[in-house]
Structure formats: structure tokens, C-alpha cells
N, C-alpha and C. Protein backbone atom coordinates (compact mmCIF):
# COMPACT_ATOMS: atom_id res chain seq x y z
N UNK A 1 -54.30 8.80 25.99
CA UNK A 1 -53.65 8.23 27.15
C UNK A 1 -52.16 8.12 26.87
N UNK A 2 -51.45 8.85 27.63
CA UNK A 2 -49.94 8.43 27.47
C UNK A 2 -49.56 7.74 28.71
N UNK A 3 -48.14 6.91 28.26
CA UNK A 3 -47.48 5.61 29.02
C UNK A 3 -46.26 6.61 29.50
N UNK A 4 -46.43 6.58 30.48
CA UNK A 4 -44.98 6.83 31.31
C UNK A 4 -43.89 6.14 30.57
N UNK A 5 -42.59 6.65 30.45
CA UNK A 5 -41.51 6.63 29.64
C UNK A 5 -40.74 5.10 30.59
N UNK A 6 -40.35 4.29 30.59
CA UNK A 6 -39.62 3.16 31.19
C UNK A 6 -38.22 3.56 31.78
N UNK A 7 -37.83 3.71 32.85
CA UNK A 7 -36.61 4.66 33.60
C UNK A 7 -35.51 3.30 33.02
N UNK A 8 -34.57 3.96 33.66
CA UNK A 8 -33.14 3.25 32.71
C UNK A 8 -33.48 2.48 33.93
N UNK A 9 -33.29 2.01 35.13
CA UNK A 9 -33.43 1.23 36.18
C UNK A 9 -34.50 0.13 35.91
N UNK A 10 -36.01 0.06 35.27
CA UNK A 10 -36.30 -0.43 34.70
C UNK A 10 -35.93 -1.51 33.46
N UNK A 11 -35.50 -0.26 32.91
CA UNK A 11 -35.16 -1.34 31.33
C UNK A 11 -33.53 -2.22 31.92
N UNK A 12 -32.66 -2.22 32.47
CA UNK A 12 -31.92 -3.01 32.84
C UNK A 12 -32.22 -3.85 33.48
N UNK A 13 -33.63 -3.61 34.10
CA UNK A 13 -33.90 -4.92 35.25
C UNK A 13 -35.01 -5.92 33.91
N UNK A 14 -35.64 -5.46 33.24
CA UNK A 14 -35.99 -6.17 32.00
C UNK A 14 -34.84 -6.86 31.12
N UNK A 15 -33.85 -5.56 30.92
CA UNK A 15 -32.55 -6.79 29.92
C UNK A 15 -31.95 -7.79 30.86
N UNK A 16 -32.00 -7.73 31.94
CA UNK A 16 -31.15 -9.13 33.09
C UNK A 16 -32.59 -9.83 32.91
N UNK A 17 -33.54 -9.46 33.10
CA UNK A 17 -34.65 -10.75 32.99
C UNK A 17 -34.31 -11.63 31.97
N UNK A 18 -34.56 -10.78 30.41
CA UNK A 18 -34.58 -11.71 29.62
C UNK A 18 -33.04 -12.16 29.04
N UNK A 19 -32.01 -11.77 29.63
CA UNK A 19 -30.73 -12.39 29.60
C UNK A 19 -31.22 -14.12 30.41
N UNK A 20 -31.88 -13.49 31.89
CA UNK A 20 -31.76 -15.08 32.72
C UNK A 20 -32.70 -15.86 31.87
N UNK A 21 -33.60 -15.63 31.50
CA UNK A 21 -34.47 -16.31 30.56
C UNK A 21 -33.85 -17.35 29.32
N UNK A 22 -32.95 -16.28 29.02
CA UNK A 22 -32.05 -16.98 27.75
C UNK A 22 -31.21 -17.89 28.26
N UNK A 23 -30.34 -17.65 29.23
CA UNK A 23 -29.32 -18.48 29.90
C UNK A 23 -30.49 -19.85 30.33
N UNK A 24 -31.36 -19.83 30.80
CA UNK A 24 -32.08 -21.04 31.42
C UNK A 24 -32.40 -21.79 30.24
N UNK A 25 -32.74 -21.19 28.64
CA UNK A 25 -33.04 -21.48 28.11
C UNK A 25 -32.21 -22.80 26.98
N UNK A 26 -31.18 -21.97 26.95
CA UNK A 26 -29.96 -22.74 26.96
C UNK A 26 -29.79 -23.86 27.26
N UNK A 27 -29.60 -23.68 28.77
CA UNK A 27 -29.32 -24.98 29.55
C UNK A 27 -30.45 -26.05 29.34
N UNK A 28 -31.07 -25.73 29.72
CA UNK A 28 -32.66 -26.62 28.67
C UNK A 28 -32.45 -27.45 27.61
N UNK A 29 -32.12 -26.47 26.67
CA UNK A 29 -31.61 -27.24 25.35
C UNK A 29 -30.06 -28.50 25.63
N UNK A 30 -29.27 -27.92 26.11
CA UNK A 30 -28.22 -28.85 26.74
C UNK A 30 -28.75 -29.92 27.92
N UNK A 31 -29.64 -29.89 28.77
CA UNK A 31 -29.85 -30.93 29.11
C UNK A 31 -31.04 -31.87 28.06
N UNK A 32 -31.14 -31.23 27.45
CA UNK A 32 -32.44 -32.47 26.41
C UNK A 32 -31.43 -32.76 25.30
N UNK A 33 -30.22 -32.97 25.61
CA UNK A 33 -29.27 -33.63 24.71
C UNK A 33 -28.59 -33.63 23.26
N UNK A 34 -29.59 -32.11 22.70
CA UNK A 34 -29.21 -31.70 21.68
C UNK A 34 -28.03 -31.34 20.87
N UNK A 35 -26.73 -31.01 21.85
CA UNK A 35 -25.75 -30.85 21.52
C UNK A 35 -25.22 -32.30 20.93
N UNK A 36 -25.22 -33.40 21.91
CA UNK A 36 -25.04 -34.55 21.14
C UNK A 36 -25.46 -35.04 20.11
N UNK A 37 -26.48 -34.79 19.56
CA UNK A 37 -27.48 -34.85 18.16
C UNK A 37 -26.40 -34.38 16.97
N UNK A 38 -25.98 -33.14 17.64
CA UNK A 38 -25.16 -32.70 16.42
C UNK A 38 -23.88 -32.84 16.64
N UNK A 39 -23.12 -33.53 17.56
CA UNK A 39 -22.23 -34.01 17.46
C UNK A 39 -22.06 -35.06 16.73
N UNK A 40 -23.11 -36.13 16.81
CA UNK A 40 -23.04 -37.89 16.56
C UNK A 40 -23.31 -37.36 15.06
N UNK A 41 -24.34 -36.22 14.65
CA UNK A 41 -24.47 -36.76 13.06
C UNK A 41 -23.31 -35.39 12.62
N UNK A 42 -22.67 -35.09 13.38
CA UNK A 42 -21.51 -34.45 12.61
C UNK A 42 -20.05 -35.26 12.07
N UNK A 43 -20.35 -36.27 13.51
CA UNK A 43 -19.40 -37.19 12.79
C UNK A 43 -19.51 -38.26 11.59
N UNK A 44 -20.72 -38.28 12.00
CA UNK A 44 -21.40 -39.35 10.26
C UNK A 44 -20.73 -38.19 9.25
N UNK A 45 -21.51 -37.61 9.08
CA UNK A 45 -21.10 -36.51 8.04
C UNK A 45 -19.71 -36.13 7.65
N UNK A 46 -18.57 -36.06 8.86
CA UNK A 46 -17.58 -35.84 8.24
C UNK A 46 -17.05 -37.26 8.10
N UNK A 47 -17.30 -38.30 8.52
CA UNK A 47 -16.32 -39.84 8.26
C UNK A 47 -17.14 -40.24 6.86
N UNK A 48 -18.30 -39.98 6.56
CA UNK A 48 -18.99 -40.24 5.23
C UNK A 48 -18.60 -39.90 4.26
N UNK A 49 -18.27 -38.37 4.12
CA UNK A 49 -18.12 -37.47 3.22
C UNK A 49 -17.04 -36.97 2.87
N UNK A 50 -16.14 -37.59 4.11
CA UNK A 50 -14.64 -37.62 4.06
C UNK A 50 -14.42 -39.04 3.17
N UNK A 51 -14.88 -39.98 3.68
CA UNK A 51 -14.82 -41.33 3.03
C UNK A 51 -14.96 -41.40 1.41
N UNK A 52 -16.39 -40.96 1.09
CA UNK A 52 -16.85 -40.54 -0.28
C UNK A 52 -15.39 -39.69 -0.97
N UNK A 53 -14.93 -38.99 -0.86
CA UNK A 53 -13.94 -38.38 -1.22
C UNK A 53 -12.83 -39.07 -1.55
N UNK A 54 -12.23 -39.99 -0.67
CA UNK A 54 -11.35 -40.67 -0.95
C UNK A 54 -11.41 -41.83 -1.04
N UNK A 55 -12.14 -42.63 -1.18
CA UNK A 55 -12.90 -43.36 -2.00
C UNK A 55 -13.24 -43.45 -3.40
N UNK A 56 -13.17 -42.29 -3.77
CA UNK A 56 -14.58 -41.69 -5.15
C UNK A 56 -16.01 -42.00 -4.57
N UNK A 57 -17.47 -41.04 -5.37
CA UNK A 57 -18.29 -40.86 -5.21
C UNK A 57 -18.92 -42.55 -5.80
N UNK A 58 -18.59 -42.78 -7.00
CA UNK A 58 -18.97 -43.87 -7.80
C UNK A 58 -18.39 -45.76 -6.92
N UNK A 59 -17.71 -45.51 -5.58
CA UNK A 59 -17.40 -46.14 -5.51
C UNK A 59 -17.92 -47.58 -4.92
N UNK A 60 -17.88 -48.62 -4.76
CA UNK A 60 -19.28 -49.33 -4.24
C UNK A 60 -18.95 -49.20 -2.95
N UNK A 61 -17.92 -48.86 -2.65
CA UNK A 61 -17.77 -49.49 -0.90
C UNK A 61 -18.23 -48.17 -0.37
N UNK A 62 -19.00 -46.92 -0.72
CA UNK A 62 -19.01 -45.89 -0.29
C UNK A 62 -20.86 -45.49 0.13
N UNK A 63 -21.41 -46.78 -0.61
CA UNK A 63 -22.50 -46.62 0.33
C UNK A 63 -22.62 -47.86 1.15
N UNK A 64 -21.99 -48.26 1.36
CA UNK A 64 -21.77 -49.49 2.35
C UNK A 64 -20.91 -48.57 4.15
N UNK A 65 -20.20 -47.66 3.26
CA UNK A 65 -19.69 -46.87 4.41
C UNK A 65 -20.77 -45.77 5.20
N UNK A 66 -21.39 -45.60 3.99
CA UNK A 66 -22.86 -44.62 4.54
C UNK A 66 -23.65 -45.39 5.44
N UNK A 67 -24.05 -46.35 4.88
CA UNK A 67 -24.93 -47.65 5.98
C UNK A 67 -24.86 -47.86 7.15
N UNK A 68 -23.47 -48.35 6.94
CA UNK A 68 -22.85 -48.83 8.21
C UNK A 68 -23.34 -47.20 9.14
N UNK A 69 -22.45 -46.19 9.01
CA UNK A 69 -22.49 -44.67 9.21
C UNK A 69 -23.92 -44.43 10.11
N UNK A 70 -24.75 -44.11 8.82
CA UNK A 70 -25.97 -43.85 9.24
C UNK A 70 -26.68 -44.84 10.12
N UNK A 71 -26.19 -46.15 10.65
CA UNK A 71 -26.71 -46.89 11.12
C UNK A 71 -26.34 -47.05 12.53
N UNK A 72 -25.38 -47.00 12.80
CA UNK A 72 -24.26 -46.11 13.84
C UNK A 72 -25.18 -44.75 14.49
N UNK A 73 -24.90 -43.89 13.68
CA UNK A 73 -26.04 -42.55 13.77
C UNK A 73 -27.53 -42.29 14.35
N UNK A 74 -28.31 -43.33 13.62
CA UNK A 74 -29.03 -43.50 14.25
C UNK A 74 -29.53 -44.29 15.47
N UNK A 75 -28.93 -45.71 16.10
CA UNK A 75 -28.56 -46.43 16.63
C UNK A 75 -28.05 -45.28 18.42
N UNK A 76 -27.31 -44.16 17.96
CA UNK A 76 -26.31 -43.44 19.03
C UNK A 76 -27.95 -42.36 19.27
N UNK A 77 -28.16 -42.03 18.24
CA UNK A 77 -29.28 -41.14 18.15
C UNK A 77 -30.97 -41.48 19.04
N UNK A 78 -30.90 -42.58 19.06
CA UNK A 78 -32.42 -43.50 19.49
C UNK A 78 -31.50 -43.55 21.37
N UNK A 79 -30.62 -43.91 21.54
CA UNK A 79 -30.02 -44.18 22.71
C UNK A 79 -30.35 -42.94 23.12
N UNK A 80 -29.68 -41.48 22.90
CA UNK A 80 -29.80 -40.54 23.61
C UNK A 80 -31.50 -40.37 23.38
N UNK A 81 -32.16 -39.69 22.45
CA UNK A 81 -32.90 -40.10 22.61
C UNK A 81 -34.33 -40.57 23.91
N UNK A 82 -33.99 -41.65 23.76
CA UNK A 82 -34.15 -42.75 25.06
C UNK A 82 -33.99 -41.79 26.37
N UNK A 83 -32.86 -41.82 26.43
CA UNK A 83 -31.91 -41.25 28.01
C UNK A 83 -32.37 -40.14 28.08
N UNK A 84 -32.76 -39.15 27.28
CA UNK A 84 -33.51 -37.52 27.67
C UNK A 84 -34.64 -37.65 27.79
N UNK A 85 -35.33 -39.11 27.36
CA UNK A 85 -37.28 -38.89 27.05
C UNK A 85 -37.23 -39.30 28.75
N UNK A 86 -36.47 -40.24 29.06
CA UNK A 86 -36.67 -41.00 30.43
C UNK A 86 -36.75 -40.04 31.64
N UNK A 87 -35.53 -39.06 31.14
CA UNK A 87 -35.02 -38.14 32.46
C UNK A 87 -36.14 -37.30 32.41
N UNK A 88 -36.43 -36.41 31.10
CA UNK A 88 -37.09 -35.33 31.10
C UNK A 88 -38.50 -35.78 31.08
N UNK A 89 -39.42 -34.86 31.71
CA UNK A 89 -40.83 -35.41 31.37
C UNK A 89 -41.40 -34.30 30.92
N UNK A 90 -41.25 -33.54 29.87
CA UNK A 90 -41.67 -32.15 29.26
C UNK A 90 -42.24 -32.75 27.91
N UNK A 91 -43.38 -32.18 27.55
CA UNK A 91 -44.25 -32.58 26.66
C UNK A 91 -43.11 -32.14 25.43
N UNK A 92 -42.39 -30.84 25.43
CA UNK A 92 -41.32 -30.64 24.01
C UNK A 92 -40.33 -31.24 23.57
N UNK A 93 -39.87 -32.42 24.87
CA UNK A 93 -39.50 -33.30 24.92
C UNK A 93 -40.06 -34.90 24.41
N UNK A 94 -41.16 -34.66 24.37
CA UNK A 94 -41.73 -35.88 23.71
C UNK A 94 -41.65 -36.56 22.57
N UNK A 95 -41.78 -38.13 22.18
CA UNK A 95 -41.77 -38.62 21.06
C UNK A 95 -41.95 -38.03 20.06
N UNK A 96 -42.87 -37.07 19.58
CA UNK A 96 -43.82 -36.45 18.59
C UNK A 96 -41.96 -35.85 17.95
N UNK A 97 -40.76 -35.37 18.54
CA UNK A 97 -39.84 -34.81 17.57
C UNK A 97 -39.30 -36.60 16.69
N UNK A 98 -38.87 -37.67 17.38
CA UNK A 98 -38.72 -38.81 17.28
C UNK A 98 -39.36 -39.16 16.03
N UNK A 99 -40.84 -39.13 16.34
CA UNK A 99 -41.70 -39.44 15.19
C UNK A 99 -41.59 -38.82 13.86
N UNK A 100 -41.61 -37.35 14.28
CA UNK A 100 -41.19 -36.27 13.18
C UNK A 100 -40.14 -36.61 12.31
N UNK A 101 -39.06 -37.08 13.10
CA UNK A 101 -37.23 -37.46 12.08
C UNK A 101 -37.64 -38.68 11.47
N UNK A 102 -38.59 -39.68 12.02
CA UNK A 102 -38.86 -41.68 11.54
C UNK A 102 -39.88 -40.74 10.26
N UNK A 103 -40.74 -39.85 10.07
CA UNK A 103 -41.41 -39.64 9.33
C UNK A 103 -40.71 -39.08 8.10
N UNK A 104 -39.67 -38.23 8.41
CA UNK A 104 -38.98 -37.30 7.83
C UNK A 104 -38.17 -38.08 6.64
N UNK A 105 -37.68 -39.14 7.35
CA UNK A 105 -36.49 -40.49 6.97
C UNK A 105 -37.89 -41.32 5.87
N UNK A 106 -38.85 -41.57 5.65
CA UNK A 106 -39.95 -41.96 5.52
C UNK A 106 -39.73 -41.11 3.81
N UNK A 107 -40.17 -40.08 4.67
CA UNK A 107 -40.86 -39.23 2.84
C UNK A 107 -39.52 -39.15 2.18
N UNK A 108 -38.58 -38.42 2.74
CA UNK A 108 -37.18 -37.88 2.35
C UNK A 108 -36.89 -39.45 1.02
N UNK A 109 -36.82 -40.52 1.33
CA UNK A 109 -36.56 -41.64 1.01
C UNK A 109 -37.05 -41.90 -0.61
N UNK A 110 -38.54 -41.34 -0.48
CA UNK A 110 -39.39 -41.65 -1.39
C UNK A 110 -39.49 -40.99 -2.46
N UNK A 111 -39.08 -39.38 -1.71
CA UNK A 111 -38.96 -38.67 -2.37
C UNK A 111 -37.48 -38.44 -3.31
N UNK A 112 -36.50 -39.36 -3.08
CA UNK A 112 -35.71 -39.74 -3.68
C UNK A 112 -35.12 -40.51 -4.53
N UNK A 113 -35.99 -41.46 -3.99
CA UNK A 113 -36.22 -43.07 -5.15
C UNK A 113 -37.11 -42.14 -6.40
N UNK A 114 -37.84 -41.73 -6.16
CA UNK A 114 -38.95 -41.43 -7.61
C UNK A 114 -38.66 -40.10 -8.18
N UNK A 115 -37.75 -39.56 -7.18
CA UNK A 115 -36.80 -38.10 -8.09
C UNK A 115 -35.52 -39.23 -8.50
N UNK A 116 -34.87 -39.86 -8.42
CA UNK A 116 -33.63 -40.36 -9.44
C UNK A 116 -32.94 -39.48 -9.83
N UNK A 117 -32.05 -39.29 -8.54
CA UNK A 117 -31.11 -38.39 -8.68
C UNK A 117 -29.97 -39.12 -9.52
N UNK A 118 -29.36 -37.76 -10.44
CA UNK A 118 -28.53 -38.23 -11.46
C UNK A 118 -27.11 -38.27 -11.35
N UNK A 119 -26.78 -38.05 -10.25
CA UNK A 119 -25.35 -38.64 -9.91
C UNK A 119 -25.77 -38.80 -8.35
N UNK A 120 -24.42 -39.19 -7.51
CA UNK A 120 -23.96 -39.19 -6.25
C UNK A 120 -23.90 -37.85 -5.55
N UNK A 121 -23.18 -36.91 -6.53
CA UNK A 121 -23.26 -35.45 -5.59
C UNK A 121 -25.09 -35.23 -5.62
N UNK A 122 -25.65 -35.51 -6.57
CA UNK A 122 -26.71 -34.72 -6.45
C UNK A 122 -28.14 -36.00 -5.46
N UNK A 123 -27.67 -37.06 -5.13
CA UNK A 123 -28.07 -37.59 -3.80
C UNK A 123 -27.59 -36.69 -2.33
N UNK A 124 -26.31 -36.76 -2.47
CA UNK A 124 -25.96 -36.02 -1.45
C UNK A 124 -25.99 -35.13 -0.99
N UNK A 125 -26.71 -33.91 -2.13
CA UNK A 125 -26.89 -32.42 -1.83
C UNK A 125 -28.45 -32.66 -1.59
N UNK A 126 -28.98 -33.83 -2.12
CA UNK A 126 -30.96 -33.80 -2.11
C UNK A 126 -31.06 -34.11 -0.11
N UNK A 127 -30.14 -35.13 0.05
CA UNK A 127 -30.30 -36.08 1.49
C UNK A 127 -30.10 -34.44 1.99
N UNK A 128 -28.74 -34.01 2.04
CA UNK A 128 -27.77 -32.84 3.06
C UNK A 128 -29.31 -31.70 3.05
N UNK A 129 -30.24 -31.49 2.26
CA UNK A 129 -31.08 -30.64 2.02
C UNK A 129 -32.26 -30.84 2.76
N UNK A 130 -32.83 -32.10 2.56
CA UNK A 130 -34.06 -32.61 3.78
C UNK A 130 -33.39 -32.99 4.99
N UNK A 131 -31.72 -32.81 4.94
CA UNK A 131 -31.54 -32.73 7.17
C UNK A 131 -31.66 -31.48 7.30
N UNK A 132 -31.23 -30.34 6.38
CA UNK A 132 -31.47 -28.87 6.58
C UNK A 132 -32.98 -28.73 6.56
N UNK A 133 -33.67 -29.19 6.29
CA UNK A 133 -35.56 -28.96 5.93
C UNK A 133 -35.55 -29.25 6.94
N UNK A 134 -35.47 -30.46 8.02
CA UNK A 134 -35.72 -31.32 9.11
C UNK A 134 -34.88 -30.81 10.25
N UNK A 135 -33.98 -29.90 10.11
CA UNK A 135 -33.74 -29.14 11.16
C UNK A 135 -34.70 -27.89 11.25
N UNK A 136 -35.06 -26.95 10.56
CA UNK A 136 -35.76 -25.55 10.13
C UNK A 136 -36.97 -26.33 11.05
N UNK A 137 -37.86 -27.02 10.33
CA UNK A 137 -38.90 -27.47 10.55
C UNK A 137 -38.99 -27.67 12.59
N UNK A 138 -37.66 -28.46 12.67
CA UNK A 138 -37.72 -28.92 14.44
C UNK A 138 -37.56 -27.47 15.02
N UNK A 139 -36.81 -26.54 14.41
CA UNK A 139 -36.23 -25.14 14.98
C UNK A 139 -37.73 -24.29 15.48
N UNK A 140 -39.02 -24.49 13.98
CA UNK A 140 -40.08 -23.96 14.21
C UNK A 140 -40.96 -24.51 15.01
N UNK A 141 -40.97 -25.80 15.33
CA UNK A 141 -41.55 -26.40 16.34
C UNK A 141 -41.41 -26.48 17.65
N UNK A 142 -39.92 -26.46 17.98
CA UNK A 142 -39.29 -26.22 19.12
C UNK A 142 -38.97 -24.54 19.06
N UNK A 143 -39.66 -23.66 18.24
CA UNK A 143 -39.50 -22.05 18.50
C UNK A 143 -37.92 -21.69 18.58
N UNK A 144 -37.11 -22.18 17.99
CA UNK A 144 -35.60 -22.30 18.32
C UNK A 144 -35.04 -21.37 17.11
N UNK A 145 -35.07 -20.36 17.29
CA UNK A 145 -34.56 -19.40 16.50
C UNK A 145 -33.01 -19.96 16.30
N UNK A 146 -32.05 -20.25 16.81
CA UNK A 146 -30.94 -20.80 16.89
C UNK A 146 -30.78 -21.77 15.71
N UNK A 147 -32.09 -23.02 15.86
CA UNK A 147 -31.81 -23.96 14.87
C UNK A 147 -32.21 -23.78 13.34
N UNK A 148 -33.42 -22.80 13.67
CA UNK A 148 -33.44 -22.60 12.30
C UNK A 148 -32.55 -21.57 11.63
N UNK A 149 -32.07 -20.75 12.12
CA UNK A 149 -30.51 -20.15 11.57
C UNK A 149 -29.52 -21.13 11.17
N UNK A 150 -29.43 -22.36 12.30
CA UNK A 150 -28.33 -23.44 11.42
C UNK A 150 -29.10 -23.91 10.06
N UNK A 151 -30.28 -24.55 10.36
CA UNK A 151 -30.50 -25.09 9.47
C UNK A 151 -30.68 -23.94 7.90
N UNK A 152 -30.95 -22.97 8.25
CA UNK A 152 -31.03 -21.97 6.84
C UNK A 152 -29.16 -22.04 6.17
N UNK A 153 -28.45 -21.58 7.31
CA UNK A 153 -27.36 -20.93 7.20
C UNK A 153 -26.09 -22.20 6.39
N UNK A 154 -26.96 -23.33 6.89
CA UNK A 154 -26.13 -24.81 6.51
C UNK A 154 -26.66 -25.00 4.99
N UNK A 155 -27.79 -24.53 4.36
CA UNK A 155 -28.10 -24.83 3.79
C UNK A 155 -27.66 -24.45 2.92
N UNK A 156 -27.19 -22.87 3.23
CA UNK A 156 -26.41 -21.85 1.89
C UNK A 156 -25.16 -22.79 1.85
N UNK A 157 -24.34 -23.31 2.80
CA UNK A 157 -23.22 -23.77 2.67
C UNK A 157 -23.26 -24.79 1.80
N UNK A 158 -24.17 -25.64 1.95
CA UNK A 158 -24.66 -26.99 1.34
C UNK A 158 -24.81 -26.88 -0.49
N UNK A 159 -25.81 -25.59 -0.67
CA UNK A 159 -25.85 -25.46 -2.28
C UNK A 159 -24.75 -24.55 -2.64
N UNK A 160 -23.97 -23.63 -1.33
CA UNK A 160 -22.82 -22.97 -2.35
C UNK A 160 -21.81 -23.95 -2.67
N UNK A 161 -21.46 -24.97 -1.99
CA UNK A 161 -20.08 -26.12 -2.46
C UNK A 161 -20.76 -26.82 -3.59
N UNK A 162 -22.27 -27.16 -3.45
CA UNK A 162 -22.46 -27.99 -4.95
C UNK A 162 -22.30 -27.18 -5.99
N UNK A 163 -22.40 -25.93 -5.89
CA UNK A 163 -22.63 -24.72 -7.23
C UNK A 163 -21.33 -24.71 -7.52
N UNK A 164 -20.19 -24.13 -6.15
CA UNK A 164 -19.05 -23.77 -6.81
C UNK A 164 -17.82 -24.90 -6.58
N UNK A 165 -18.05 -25.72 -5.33
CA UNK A 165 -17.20 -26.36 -5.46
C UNK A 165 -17.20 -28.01 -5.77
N UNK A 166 -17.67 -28.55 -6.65
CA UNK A 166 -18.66 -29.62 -7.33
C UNK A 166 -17.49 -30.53 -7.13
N UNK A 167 -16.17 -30.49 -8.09
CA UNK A 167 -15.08 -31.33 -7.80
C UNK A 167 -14.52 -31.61 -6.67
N UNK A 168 -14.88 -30.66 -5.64
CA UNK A 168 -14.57 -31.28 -4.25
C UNK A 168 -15.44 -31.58 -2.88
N UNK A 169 -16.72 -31.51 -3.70
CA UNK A 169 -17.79 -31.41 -3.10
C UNK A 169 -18.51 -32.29 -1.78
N UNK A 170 -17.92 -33.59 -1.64
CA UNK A 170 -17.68 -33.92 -0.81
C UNK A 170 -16.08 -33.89 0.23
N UNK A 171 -15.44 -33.30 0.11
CA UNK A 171 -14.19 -32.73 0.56
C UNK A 171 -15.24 -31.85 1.80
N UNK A 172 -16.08 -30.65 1.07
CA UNK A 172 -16.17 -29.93 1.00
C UNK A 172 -17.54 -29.62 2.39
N UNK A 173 -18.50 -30.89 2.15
CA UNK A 173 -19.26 -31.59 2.98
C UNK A 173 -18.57 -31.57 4.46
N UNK A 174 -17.66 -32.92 4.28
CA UNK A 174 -16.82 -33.32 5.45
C UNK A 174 -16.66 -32.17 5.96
N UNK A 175 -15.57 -31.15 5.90
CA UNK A 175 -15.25 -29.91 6.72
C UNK A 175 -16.14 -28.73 7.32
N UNK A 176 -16.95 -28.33 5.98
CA UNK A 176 -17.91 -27.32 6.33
C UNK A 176 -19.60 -27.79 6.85
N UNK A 177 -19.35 -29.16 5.95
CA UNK A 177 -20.79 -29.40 6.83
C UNK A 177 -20.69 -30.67 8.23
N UNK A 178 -20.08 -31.50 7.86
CA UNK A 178 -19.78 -32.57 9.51
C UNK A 178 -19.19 -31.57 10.49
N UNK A 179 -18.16 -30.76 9.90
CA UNK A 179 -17.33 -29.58 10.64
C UNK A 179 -18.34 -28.84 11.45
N UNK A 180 -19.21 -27.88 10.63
CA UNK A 180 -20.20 -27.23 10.92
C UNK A 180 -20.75 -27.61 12.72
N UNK A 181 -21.34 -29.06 12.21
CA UNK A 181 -22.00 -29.47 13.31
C UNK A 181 -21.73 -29.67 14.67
N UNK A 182 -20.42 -30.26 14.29
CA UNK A 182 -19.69 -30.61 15.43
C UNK A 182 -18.69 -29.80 15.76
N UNK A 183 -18.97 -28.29 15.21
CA UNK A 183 -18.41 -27.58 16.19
C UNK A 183 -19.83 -26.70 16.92
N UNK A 184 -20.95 -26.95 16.78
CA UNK A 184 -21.95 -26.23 16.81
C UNK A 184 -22.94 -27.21 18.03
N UNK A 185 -22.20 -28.90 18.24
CA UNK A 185 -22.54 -29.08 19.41
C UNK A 185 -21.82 -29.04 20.76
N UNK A 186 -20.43 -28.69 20.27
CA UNK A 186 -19.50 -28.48 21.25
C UNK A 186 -19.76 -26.99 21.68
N UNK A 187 -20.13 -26.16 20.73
CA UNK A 187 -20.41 -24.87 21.23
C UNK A 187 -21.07 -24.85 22.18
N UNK A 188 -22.64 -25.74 21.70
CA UNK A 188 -24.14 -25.80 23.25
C UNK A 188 -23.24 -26.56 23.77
N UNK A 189 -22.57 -27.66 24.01
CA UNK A 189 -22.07 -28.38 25.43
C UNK A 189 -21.51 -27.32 25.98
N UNK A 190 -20.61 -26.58 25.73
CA UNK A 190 -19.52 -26.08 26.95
C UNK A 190 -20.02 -24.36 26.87
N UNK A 191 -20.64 -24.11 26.12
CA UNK A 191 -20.67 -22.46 26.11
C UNK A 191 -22.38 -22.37 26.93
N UNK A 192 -23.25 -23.26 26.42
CA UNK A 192 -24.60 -22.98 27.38
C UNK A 192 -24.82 -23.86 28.22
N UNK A 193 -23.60 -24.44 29.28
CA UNK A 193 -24.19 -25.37 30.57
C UNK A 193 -24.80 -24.13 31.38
């Protein structure tokens, strides 16, 4: 049995399909608030890691700045959150990602206390590593080829500054990885409404 060959009139009316497909798809993701996700923890990340830096790593007031930070973060994070579960009523939208990050925050934790990490950079590259795990993971759940490219692609960034750039390694954080993010939710805000 042979298939008739697909006329060029065809296959263009297939590539505009799955162009509109993509474009809707987009917007999807921008209205379930995701861009803000990585805005709010881009700014943790760079006021943290900027802080840590000039501060020093060893310094006490520098996990007091994380606290505060991450507390902020999550706090901005539960709000939106909130405001997309309310609006949206889509099951991929549901608690179950919520639960996933409270679970994530859960093991990540434990798994840190009883690994005893041996300095500050190497907390910070273990934490920066389970938000890259915990993005991949949401990317495969939410089928988001997009996120799990950040989350892979963040990750090389993440172990190439601890490998090569160790002395500035939170410098190094702040720009390429808070940077990263928050230019990567300004991208979905204004490039996929």
C-alpha cells in the first residue's frame, strides 16, 4: 500500500496548525503565571547570591539574608500560586505541582542535613541543583520541553561556575543564575502573550 505524497499546500496548512498550537500554548503557560515563578525566584537568587558575595560565604548575616529571601519567595510564590489555582480550573493547573515543590523542599532538606555539605559553596551548588531537579521533573510532568531545557541547561551553568569559577562562585550565581531566570520570565511575559 502506498501513501500519497503530502502536496506543499498541505504541509503549510499543517506547519500554521502546529505554529497556532504552539502560540496557544504559550499563552497558556503565561496565563498560569509561570513567568512570575521565575521572575520572583530570580530575584531571590540574584539578591542572595549577590548578598553571599559581598558579605562572604562564611558570613552569619548571610543566611539570615537567605531566610528572610526565601521566605519572601515563597510567601510571593503561594500568592500567585493561589491567584492562577482560583482563575484557572485545569486539572495541570492543580495543587498536585504545589504539593510536588512542599515535597521537593521536604526531601531536598533532608537530603542535605545528612549529606553535610562541606562548605557554603557546596550547599549552594547541592540547593541550586535540586531547583534544577525540581524544574526537569515539573518540565516532564507538565510535558514542557522548554523547562526542561532550562532546567538541564541551568544546570551546566550551575556545575560549570562551581568547577571553574569557585572564587567567584556566588558572583557568579547572582548574574548567570538569578540573571538566567529573570530574564527567562520576562522573555514568557512579553514574547508569549
Amino acid at each position: 500500500m502506498t501513501e500519497r505524497p503530502i502536496s506543499p499546500e498541505e504541509a503549510r496548512e499543517s506547519l500554521e496548525l502546529v505554529e497556532a498550537t504552539m502560540r496557544q500554548m504559550q499563552r497558556a503557560v503565561v496565563h498560569a503565571g509561570t513567568p512570575y515563578f521565575f521572575l520572583i525566584w530570580g530575584v531571590v537568587w540574584t539578591l542572595g547570591f549577590g548578598s553571599t558575595q559581598v558579605l562572604g560565604p562564611e558570613s552569619s548575616l548571610v543566611g539570615v539574608v537567605w531566610m528572610v529571601l526565601d521566605a519572601l519567595g515563597a510567601i510571593a510564590s503561594f500568592v500567585v500560586g493561589w491567584r492562577v489555582a482560583t482563575r484557572l480550573r485545569h486539572p495541570l493547573y492543580s495543587p498536585t505541582i504545589g504539593l510536588f515543590w512542599l515535597t521537593w523542599i521536604a526531601y531536598a532538606a533532608l537530603i542535605i542535613y545528612f549529606a553535610q555539605p562541606q562548605s557554603s559553596d557546596q550547599l549552594s551548588l547541592l540547593i541550586s541543583l535540586f531547583a534544577m531537579f525540581g524544574y526537569v521533573v515539573t518540565g516532564i510532568f507538565l510535558r514542557s520541553r522548554f523547562l526542561i531545557g532550562l532546567g538541564v541547561a541551568l544546570t551546566v551553568v550551575i556545575i560549570g561556575g562551581y568547577l571553574f569559577f569557585l572564587a567567584y562562585y556566588n558572583l557568579w550565581m547572582a548574574v548567570f543564575g538569578g540573571g538566567s531566570l529573570i530574564a527567562v520570565g520576562l522573555y514568557m511575559r512579553y514574547a508569549w502573550r
